[in-house]
N, C-alpha and C. Protein backbone atom coordinates (compact mmCIF):
# COMPACT_ATOMS: atom_id res chain seq x y z
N UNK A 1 40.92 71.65 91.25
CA UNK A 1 39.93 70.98 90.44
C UNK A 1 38.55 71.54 90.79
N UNK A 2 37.66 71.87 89.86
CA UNK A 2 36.33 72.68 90.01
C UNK A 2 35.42 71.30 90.43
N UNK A 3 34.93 71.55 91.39
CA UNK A 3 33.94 70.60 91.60
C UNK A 3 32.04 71.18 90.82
N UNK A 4 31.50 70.63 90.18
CA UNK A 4 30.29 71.06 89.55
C UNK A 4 28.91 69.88 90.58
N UNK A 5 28.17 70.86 90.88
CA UNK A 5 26.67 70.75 91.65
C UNK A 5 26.18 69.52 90.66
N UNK A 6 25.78 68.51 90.96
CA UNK A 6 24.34 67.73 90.39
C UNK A 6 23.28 67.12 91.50
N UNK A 7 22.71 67.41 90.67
CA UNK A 7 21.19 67.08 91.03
C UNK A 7 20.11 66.01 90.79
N UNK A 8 19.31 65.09 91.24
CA UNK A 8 19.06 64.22 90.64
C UNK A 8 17.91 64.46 89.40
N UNK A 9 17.64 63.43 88.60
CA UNK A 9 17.15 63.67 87.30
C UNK A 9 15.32 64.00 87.82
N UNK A 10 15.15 63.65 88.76
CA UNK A 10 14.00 64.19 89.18
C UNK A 10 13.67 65.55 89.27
N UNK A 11 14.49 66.51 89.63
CA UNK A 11 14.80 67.54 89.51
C UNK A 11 14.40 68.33 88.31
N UNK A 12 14.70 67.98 87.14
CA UNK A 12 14.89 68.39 86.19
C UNK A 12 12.89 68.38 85.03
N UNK A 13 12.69 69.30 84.06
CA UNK A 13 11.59 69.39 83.96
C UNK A 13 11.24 68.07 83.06
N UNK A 14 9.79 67.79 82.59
CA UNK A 14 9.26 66.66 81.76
C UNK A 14 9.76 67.09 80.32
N UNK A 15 9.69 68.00 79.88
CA UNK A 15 9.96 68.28 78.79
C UNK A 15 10.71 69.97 78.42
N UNK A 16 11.25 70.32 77.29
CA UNK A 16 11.52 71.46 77.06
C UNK A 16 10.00 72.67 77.13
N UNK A 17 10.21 73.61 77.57
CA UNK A 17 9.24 74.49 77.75
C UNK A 17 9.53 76.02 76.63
N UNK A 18 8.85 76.28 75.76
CA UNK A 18 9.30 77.65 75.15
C UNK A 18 8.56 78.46 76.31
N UNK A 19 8.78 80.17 75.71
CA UNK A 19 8.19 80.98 76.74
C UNK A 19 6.69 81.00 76.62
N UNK A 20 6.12 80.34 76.06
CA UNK A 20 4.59 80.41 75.96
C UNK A 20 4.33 79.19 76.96
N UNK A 21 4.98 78.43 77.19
CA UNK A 21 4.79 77.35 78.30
C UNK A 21 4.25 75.93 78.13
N UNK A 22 4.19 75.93 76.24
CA UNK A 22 4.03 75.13 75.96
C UNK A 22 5.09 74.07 75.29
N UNK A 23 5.09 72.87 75.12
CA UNK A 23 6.13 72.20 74.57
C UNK A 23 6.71 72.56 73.54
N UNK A 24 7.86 72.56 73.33
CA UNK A 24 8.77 73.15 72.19
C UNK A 24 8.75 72.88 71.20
N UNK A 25 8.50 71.61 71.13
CA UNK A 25 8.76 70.64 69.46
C UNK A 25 7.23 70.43 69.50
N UNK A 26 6.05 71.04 70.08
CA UNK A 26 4.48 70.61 69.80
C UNK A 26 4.79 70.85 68.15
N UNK A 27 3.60 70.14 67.41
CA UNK A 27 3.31 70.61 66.29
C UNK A 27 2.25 71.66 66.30
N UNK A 28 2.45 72.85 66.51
CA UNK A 28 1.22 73.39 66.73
C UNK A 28 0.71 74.27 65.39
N UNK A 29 -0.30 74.87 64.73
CA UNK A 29 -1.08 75.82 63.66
C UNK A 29 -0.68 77.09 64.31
N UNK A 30 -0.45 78.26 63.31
CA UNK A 30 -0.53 79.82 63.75
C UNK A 30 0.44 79.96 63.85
N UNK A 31 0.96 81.07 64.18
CA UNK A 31 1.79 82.11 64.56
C UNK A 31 2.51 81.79 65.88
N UNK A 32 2.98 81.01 66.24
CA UNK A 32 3.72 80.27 67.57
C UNK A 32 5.26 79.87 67.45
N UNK A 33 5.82 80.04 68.56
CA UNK A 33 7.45 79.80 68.46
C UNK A 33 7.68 78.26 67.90
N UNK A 34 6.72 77.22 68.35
CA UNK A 34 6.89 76.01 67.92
C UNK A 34 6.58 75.67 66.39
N UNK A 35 5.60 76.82 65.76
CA UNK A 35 5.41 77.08 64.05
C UNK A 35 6.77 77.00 63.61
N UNK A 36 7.29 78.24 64.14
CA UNK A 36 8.54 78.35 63.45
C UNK A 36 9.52 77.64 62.99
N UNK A 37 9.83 76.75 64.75
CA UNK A 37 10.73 75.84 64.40
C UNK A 37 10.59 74.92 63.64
N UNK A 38 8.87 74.98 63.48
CA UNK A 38 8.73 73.32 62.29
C UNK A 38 9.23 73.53 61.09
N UNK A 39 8.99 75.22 60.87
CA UNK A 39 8.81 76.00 59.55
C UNK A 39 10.71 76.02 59.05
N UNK A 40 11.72 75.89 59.83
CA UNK A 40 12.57 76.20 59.60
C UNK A 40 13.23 74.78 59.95
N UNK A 41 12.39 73.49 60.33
CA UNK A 41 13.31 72.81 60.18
C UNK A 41 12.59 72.06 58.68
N UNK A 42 11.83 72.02 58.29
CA UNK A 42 10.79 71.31 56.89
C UNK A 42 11.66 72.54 55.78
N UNK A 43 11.95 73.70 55.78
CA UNK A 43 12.89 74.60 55.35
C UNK A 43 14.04 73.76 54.88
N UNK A 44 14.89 73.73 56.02
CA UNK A 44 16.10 72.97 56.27
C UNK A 44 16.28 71.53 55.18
N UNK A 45 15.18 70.65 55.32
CA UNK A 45 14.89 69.68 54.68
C UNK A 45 14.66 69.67 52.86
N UNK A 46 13.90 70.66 52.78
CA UNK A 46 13.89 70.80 51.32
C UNK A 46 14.99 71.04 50.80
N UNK A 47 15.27 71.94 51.26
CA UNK A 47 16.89 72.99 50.60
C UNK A 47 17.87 71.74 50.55
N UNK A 48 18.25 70.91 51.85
CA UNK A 48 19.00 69.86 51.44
C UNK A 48 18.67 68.74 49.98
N UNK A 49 17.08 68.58 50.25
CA UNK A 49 16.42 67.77 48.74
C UNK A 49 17.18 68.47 47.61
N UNK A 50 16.89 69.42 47.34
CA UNK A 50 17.09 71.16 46.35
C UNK A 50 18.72 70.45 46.23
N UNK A 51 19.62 70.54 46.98
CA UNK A 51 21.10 70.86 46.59
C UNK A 51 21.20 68.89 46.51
N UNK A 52 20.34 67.82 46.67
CA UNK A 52 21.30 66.73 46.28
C UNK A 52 20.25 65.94 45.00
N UNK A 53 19.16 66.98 44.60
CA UNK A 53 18.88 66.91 43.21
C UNK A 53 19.67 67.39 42.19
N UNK A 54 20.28 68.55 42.65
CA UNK A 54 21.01 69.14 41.67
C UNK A 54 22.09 68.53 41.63
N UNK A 55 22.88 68.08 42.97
CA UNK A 55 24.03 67.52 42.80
C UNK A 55 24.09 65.95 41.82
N UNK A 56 22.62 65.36 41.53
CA UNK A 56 22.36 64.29 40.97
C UNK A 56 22.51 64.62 39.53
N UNK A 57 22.48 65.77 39.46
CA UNK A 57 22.46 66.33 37.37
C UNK A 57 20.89 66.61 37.07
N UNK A 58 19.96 66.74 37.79
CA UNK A 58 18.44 67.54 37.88
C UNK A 58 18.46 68.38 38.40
N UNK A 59 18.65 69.20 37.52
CA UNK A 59 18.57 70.95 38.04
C UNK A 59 17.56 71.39 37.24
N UNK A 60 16.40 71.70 38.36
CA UNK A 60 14.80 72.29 38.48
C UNK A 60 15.77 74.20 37.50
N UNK A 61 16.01 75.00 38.33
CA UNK A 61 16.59 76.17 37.83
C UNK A 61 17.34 76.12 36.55
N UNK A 62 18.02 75.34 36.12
CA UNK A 62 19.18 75.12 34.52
C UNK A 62 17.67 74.62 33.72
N UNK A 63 16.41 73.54 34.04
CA UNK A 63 15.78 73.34 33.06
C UNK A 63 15.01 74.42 32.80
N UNK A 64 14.57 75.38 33.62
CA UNK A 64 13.54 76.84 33.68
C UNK A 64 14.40 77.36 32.60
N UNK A 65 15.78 78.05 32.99
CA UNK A 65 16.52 78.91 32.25
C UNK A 65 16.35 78.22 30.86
N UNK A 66 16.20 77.31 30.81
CA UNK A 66 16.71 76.28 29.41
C UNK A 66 15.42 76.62 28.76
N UNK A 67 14.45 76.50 29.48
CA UNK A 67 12.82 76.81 28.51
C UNK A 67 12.64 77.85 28.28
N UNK A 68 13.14 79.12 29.06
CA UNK A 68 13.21 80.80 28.79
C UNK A 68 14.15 81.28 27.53
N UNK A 69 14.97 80.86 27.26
CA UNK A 69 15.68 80.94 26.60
C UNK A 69 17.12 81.43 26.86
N UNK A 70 17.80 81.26 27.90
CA UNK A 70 18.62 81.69 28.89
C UNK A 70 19.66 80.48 28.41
């Protein structure tokens, strides 16, 4: 049986750290690893809006095509 090391929770840091050394989930402006992740989780969020509008029978793309003449 593998025995595994613990440590107490004191040990352990206050928060997640990216490599810039700042908090991970900050909301921060600019060009920053924590941008990103906001950028790709507000991403994440729409696209789900996007696929359970359409799945509702409002499709933004079928009414465009529909006014183009498509």
């Amino acid at each position: 049986m593998e025995t595994r090391e613990t440590r107490p929770s004191s040990d352990l840091p206050a928060v997640a750290k990216e490599y810039n050394g700042v908090d991970r989930n900050a909301f921060l402006f600019g060009f920053t690893p924590q941008a990103e992740l906001w950028n790709g989780r507000l991403a994440a969020i729409g696209f789900l809006a996007y696929l359970l509008w359409d799945l509702a029978g409002y499709s933004v793309l079928r009414d465009v095509l529909h006014l183009i003449g498509y």
